[in-house]
PDB file of N, CA and C in Angstrom:
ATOM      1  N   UNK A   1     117.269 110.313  88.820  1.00  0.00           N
ATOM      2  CA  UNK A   1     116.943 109.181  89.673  1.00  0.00           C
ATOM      3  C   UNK A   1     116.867 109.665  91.116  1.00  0.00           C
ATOM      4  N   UNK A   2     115.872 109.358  91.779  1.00  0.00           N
ATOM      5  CA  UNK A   2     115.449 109.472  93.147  1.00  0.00           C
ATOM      6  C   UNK A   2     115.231 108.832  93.382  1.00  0.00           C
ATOM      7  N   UNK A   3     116.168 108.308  94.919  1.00  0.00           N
ATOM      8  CA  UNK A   3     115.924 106.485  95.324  1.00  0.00           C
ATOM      9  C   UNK A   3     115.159 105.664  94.364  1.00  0.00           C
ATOM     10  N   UNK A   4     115.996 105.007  93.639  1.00  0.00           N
ATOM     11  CA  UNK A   4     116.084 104.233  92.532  1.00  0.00           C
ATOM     12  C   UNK A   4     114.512 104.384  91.829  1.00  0.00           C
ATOM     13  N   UNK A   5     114.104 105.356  92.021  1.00  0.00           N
ATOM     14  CA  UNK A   5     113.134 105.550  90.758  1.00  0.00           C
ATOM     15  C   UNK A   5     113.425 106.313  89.845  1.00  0.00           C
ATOM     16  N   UNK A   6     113.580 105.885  88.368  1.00  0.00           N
ATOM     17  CA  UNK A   6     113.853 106.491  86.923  1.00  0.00           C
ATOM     18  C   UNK A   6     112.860 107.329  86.146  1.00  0.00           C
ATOM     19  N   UNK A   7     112.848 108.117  85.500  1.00  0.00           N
ATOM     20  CA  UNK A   7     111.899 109.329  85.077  1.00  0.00           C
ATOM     21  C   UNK A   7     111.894 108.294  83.327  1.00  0.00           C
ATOM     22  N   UNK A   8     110.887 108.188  82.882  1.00  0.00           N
ATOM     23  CA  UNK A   8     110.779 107.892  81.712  1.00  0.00           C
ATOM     24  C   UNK A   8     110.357 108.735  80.464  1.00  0.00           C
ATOM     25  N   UNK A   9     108.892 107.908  79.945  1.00  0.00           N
ATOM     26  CA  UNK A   9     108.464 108.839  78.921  1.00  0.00           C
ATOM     27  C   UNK A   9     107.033 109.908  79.743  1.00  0.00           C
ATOM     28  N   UNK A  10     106.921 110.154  78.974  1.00  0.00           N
ATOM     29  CA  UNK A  10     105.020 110.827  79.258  1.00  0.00           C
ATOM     30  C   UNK A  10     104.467 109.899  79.111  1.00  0.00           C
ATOM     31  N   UNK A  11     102.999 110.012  79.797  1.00  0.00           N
ATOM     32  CA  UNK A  11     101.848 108.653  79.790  1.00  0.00           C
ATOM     33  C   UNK A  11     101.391 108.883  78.374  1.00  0.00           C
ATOM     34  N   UNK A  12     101.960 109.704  77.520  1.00  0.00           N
ATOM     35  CA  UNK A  12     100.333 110.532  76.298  1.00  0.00           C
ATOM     36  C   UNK A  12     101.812 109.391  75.174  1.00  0.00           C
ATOM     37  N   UNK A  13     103.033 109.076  75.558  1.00  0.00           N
ATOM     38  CA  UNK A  13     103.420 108.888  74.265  1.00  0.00           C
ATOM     39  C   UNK A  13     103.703 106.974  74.030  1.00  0.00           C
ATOM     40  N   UNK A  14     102.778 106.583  74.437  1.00  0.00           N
ATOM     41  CA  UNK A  14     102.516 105.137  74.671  1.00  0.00           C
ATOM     42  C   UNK A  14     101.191 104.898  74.496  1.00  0.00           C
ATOM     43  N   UNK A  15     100.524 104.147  73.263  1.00  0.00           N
ATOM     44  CA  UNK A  15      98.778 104.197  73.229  1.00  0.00           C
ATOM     45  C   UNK A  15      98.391 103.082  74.036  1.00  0.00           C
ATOM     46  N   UNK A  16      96.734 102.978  74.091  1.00  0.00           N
ATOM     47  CA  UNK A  16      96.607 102.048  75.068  1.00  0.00           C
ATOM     48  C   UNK A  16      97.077 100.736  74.091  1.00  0.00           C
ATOM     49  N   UNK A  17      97.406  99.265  75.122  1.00  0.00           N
ATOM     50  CA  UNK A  17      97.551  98.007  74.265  1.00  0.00           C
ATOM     51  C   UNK A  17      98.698  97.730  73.810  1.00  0.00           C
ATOM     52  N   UNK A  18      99.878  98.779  73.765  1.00  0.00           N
ATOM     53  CA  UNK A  18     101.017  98.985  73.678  1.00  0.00           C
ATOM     54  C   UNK A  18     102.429  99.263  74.204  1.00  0.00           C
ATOM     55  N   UNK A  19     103.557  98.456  73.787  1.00  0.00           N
ATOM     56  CA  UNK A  19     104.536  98.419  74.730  1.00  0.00           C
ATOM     57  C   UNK A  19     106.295  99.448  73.860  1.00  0.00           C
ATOM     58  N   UNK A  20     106.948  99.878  74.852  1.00  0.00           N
ATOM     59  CA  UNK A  20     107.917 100.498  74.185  1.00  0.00           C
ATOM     60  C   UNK A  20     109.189 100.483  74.945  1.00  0.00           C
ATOM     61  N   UNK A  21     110.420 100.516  73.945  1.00  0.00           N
ATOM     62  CA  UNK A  21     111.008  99.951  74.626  1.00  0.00           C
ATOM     63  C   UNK A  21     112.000 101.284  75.563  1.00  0.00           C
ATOM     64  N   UNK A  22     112.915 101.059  76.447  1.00  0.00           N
ATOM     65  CA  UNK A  22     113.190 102.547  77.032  1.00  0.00           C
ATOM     66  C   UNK A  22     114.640 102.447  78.049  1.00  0.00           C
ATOM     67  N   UNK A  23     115.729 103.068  77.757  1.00  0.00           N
ATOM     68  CA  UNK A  23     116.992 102.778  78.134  1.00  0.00           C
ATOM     69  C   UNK A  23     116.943 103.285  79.360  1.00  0.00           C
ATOM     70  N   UNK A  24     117.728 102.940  80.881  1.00  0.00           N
ATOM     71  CA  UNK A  24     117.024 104.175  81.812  1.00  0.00           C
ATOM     72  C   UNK A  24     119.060 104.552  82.067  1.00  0.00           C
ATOM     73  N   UNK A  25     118.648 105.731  82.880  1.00  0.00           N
ATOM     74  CA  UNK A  25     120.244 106.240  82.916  1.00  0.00           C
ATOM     75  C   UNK A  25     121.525 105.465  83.517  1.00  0.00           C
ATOM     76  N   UNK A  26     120.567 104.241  83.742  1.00  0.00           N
ATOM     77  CA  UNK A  26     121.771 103.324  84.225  1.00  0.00           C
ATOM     78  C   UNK A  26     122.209 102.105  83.747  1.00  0.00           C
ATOM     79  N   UNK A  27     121.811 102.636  82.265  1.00  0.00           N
ATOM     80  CA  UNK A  27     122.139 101.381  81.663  1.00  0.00           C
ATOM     81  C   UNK A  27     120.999 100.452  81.425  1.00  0.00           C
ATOM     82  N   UNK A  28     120.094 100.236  82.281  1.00  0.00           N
ATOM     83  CA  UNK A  28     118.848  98.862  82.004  1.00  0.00           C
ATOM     84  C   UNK A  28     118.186  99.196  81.267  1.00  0.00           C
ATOM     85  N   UNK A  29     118.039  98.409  80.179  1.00  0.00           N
ATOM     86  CA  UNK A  29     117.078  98.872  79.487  1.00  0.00           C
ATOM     87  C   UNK A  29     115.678  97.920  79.615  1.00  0.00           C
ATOM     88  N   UNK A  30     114.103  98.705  79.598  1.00  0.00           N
ATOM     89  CA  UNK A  30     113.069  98.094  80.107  1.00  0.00           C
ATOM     90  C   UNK A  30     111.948  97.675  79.399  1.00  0.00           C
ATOM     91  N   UNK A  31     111.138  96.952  79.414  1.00  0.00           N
ATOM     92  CA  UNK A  31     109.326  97.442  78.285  1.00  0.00           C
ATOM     93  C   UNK A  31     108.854  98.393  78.802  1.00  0.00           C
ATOM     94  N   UNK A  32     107.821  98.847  78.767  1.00  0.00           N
ATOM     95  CA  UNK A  32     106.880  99.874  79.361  1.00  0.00           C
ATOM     96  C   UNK A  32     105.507  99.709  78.775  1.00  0.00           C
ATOM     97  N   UNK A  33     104.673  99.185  79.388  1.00  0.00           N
ATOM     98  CA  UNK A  33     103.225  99.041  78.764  1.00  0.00           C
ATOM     99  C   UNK A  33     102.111  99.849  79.784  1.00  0.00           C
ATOM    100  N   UNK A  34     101.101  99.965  78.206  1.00  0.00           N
ATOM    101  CA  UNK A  34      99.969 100.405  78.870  1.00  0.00           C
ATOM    102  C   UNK A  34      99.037  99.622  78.456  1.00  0.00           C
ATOM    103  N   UNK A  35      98.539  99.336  79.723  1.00  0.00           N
ATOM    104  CA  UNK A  35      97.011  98.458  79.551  1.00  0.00           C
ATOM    105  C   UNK A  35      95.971  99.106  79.689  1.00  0.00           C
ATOM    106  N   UNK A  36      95.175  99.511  79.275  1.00  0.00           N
ATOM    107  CA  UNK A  36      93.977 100.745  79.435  1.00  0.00           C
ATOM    108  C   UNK A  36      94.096 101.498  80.337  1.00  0.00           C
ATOM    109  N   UNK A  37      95.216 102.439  79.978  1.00  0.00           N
ATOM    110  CA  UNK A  37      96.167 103.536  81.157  1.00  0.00           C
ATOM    111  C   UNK A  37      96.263 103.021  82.564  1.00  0.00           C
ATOM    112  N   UNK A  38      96.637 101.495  82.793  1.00  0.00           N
ATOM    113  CA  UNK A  38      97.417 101.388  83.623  1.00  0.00           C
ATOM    114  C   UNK A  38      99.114 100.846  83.508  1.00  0.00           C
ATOM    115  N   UNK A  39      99.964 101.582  83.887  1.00  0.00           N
ATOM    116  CA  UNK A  39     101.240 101.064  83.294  1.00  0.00           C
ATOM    117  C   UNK A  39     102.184 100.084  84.106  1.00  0.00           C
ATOM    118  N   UNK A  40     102.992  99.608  83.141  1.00  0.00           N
ATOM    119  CA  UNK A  40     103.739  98.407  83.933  1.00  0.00           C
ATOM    120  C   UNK A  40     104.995  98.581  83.398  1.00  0.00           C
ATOM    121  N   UNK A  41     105.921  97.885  83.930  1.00  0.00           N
ATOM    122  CA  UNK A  41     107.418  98.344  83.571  1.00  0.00           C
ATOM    123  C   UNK A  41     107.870  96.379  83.722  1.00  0.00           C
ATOM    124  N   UNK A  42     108.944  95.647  82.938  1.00  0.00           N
ATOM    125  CA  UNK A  42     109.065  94.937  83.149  1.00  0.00           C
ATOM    126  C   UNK A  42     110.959  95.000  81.912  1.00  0.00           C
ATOM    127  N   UNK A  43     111.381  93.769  82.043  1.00  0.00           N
ATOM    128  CA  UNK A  43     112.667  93.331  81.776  1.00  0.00           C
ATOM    129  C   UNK A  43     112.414  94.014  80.185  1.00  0.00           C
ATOM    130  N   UNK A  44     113.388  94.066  79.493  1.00  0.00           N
ATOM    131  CA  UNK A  44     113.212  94.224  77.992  1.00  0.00           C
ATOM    132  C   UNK A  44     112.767  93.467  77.249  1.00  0.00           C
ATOM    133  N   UNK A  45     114.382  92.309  77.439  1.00  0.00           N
ATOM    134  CA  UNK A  45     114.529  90.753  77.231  1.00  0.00           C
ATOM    135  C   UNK A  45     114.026  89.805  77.303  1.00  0.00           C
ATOM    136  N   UNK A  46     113.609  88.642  76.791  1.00  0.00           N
ATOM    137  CA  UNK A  46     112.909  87.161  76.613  1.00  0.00           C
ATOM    138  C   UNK A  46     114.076  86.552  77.644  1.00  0.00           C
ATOM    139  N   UNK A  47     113.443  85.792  78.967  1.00  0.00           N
ATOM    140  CA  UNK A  47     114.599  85.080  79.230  1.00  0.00           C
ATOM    141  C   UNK A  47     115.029  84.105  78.598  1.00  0.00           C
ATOM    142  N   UNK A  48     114.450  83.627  77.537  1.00  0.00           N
ATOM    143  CA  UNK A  48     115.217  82.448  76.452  1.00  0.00           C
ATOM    144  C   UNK A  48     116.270  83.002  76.099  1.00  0.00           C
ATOM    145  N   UNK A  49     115.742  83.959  75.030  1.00  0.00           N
ATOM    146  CA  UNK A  49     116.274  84.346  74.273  1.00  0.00           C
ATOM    147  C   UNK A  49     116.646  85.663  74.453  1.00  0.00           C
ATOM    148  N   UNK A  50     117.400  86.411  73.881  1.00  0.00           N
ATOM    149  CA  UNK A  50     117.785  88.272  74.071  1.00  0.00           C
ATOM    150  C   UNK A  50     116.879  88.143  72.863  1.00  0.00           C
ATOM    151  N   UNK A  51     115.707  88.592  73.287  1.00  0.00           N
ATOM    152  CA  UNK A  51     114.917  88.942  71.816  1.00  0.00           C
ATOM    153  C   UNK A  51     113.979  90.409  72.559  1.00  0.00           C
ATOM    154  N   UNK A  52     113.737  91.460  72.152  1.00  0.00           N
ATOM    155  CA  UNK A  52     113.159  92.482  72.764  1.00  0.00           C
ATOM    156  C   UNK A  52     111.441  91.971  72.626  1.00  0.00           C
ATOM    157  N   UNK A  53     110.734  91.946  74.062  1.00  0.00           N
ATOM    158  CA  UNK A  53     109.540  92.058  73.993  1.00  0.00           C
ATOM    159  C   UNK A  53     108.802  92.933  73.201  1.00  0.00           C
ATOM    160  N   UNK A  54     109.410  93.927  73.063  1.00  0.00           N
ATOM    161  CA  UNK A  54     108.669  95.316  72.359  1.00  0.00           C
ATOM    162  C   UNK A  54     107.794  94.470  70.865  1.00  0.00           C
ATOM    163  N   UNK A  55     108.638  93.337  70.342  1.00  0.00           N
ATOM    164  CA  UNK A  55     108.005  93.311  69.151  1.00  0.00           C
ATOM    165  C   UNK A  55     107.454  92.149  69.341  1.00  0.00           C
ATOM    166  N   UNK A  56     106.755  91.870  70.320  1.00  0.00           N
ATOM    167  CA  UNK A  56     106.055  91.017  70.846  1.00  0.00           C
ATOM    168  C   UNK A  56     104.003  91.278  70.609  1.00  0.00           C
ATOM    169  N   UNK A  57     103.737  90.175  70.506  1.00  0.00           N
ATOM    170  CA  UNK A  57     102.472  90.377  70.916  1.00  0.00           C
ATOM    171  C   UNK A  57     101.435  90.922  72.318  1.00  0.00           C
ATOM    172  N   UNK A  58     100.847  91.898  72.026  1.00  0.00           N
ATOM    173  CA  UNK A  58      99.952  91.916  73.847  1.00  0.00           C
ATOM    174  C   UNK A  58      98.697  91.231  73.806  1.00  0.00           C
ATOM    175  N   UNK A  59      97.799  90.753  74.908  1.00  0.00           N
ATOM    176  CA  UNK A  59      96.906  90.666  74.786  1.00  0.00           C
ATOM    177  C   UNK A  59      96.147  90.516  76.394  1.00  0.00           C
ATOM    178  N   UNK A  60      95.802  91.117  76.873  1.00  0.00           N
ATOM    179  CA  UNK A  60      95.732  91.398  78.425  1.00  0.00           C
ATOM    180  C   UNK A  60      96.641  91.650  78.522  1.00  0.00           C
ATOM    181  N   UNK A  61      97.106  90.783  79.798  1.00  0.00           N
ATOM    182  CA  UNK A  61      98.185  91.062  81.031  1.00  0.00           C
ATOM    183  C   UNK A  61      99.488  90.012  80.273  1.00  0.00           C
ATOM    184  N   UNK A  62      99.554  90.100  79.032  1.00  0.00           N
ATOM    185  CA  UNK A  62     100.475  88.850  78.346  1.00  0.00           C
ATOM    186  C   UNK A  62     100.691  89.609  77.018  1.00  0.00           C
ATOM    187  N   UNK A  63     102.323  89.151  77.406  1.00  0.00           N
ATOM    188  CA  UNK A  63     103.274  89.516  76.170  1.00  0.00           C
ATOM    189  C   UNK A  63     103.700  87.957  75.869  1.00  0.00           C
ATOM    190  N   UNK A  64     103.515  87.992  74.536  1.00  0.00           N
ATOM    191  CA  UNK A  64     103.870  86.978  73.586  1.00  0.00           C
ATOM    192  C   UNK A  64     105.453  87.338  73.134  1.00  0.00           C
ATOM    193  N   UNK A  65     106.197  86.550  73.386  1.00  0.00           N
ATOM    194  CA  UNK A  65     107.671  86.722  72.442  1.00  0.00           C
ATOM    195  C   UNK A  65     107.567  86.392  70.996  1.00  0.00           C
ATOM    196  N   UNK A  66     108.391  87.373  70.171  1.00  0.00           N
ATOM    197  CA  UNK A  66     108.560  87.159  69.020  1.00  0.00           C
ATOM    198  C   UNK A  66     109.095  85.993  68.772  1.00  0.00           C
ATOM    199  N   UNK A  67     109.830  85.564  69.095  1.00  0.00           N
ATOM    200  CA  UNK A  67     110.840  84.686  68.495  1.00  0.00           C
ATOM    201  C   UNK A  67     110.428  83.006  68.808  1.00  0.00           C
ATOM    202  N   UNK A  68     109.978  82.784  69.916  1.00  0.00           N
ATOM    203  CA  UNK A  68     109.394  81.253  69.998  1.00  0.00           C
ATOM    204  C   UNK A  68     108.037  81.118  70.886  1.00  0.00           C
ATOM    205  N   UNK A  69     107.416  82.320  70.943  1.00  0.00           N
ATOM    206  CA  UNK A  69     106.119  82.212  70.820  1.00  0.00           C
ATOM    207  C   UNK A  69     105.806  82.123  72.884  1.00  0.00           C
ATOM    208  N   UNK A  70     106.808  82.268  73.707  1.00  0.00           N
ATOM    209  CA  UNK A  70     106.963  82.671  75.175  1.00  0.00           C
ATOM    210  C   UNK A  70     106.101  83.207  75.667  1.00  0.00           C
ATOM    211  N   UNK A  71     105.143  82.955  76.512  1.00  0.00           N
ATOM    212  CA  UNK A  71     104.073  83.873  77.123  1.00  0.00           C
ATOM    213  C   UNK A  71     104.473  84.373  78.202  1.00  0.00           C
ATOM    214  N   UNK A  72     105.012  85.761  79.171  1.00  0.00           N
ATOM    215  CA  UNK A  72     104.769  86.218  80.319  1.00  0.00           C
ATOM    216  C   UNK A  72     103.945  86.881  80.454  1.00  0.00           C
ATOM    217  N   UNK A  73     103.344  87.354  82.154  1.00  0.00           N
ATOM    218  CA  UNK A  73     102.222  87.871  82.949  1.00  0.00           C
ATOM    219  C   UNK A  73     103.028  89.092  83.132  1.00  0.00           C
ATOM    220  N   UNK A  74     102.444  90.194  81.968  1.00  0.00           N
ATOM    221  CA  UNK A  74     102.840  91.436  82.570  1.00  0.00           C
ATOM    222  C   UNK A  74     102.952  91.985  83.608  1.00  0.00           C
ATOM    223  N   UNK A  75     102.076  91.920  84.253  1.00  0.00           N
ATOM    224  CA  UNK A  75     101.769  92.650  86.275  1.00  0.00           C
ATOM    225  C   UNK A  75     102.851  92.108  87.014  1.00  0.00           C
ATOM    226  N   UNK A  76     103.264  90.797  86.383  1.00  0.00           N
ATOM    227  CA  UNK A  76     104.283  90.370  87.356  1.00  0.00           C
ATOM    228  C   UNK A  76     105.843  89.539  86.743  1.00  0.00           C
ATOM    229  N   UNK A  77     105.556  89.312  85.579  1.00  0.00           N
ATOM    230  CA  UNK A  77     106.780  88.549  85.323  1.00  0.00           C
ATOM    231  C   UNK A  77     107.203  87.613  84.986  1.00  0.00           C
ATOM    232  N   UNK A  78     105.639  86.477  85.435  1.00  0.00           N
ATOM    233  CA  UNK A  78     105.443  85.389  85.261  1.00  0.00           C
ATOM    234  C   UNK A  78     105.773  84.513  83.875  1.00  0.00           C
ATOM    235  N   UNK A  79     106.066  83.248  83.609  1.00  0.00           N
ATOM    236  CA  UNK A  79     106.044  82.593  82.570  1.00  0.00           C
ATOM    237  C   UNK A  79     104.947  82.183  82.853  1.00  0.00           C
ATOM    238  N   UNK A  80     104.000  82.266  81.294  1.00  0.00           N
ATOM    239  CA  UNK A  80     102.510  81.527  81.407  1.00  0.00           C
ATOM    240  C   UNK A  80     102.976  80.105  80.301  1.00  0.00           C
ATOM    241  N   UNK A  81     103.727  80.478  79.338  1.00  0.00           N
ATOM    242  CA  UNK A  81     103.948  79.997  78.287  1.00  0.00           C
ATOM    243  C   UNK A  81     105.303  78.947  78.327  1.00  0.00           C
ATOM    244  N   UNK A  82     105.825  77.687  78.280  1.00  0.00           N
ATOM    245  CA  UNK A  82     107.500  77.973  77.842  1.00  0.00           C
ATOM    246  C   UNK A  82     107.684  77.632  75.978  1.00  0.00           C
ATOM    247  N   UNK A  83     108.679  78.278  75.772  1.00  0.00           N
ATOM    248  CA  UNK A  83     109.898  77.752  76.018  1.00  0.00           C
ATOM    249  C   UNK A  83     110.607  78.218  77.275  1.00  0.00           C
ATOM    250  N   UNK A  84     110.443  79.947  77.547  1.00  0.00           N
ATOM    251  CA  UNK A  84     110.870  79.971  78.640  1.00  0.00           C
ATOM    252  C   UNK A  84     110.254  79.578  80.013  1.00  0.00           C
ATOM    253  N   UNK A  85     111.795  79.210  80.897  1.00  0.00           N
ATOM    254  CA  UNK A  85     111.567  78.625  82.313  1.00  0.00           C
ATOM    255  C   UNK A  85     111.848  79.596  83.418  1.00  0.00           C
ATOM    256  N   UNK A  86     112.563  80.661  83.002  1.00  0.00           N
ATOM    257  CA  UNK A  86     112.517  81.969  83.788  1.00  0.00           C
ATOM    258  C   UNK A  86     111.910  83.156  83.824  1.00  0.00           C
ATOM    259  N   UNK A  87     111.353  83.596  84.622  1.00  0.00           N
ATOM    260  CA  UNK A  87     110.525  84.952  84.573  1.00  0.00           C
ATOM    261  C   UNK A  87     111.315  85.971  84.665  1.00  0.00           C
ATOM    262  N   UNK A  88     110.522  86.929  84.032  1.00  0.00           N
ATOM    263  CA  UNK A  88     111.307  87.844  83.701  1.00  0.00           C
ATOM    264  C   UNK A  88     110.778  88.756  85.013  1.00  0.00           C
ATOM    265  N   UNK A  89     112.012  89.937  85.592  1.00  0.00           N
ATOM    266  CA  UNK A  89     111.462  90.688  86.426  1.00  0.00           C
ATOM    267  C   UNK A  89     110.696  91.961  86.142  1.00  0.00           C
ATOM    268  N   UNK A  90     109.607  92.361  87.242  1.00  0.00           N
ATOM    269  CA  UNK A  90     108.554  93.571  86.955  1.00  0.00           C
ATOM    270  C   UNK A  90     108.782  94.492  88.004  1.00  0.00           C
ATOM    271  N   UNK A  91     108.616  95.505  87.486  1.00  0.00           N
ATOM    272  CA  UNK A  91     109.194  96.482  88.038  1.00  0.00           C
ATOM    273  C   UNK A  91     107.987  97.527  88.759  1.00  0.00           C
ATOM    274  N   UNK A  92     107.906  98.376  89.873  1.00  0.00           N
ATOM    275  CA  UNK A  92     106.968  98.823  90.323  1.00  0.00           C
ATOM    276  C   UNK A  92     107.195 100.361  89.896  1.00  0.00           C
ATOM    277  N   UNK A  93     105.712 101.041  89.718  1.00  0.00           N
ATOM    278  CA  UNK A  93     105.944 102.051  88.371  1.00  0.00           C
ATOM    279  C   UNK A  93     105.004 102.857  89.049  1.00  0.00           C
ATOM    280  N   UNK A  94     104.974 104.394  89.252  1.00  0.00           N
ATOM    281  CA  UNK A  94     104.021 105.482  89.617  1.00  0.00           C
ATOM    282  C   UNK A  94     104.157 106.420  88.310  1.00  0.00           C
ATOM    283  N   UNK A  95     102.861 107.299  88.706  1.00  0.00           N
ATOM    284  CA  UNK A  95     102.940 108.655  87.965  1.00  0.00           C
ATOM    285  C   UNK A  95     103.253 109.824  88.472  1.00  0.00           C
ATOM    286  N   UNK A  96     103.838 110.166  88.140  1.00  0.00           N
ATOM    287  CA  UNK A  96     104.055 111.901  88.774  1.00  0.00           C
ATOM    288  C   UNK A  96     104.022 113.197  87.079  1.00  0.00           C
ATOM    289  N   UNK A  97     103.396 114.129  87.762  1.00  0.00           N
ATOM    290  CA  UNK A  97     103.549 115.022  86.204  1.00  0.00           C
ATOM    291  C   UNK A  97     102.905 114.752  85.074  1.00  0.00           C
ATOM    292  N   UNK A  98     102.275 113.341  85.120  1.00  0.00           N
ATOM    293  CA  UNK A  98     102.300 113.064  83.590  1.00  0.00           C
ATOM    294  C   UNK A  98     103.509 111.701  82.687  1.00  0.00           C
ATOM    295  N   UNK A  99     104.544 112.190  84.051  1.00  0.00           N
ATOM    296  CA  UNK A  99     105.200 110.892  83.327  1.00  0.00           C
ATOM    297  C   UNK A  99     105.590 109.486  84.186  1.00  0.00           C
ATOM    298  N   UNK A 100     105.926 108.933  83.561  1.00  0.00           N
ATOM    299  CA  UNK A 100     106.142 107.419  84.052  1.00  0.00           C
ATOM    300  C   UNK A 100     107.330 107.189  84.991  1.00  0.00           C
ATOM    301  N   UNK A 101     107.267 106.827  85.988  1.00  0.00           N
ATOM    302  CA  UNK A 101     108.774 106.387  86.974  1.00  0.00           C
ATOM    303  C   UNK A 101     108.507 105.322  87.170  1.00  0.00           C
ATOM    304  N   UNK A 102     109.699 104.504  87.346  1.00  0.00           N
ATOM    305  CA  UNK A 102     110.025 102.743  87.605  1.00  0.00           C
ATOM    306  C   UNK A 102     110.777 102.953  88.782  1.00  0.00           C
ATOM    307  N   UNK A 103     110.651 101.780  89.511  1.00  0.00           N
ATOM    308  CA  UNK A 103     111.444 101.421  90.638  1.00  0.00           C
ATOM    309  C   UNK A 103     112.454 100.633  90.178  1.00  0.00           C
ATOM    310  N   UNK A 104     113.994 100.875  90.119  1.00  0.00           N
ATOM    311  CA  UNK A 104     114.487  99.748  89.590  1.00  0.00           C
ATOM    312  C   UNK A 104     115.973  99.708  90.591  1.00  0.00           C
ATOM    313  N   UNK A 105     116.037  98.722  91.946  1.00  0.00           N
ATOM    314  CA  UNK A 105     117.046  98.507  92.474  1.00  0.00           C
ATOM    315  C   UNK A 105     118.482  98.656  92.191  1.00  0.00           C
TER     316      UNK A 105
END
């Protein structure tokens, strides 16, 4: 970690359209998506529910929750959908090397 940016995976081990899930050394654990190799970093968790986005639906800039069907705005966090009424937070993400870093306060 260098001023709170976290070293993740490689860009090559995430396909496009797809999200994964990723513990960082301090405990938070995050999503990580790629949208036609652009990546985003956001909460793990459904704020309804503790349900992991990972096994969620994508489709653009929107992850579908497994569990009651929750829409957030990947890029940012947003609820598009409820049940949930809280957004989840997004995290700001560069490349270096090849691999993925998050900004995470």
């Amino acid at each position: 970690m260098k001023n709170n940016w976290f070293k993740t995976i490689e860009k090559n081990e995430i396909d496009n359209e797809d999200v994964k899930e990723f513990k960082l050394s301090n405990g938070k654990e995050i999503a990580i998506f790629n949208l036609n190799n652009k990546y985003y970093a956001t909460d793990l968790y459904c704020s309804h529910e503790k349900v992991s986005l990972c096994d969620g639906f994508v489709n653009g800039d929107s992850i579908e929750c497994p569990l009651h069907q929750g829409v957030f705005k990947i890029s940012t966090g947003e609820v598009l959908e409820s049940p949930p009424t809280k957004n989840i937070q997004a995290y700001e993400v560069k490349i270096e090397d090849n691999y993925i870093f998050v900004k995470v306060s």
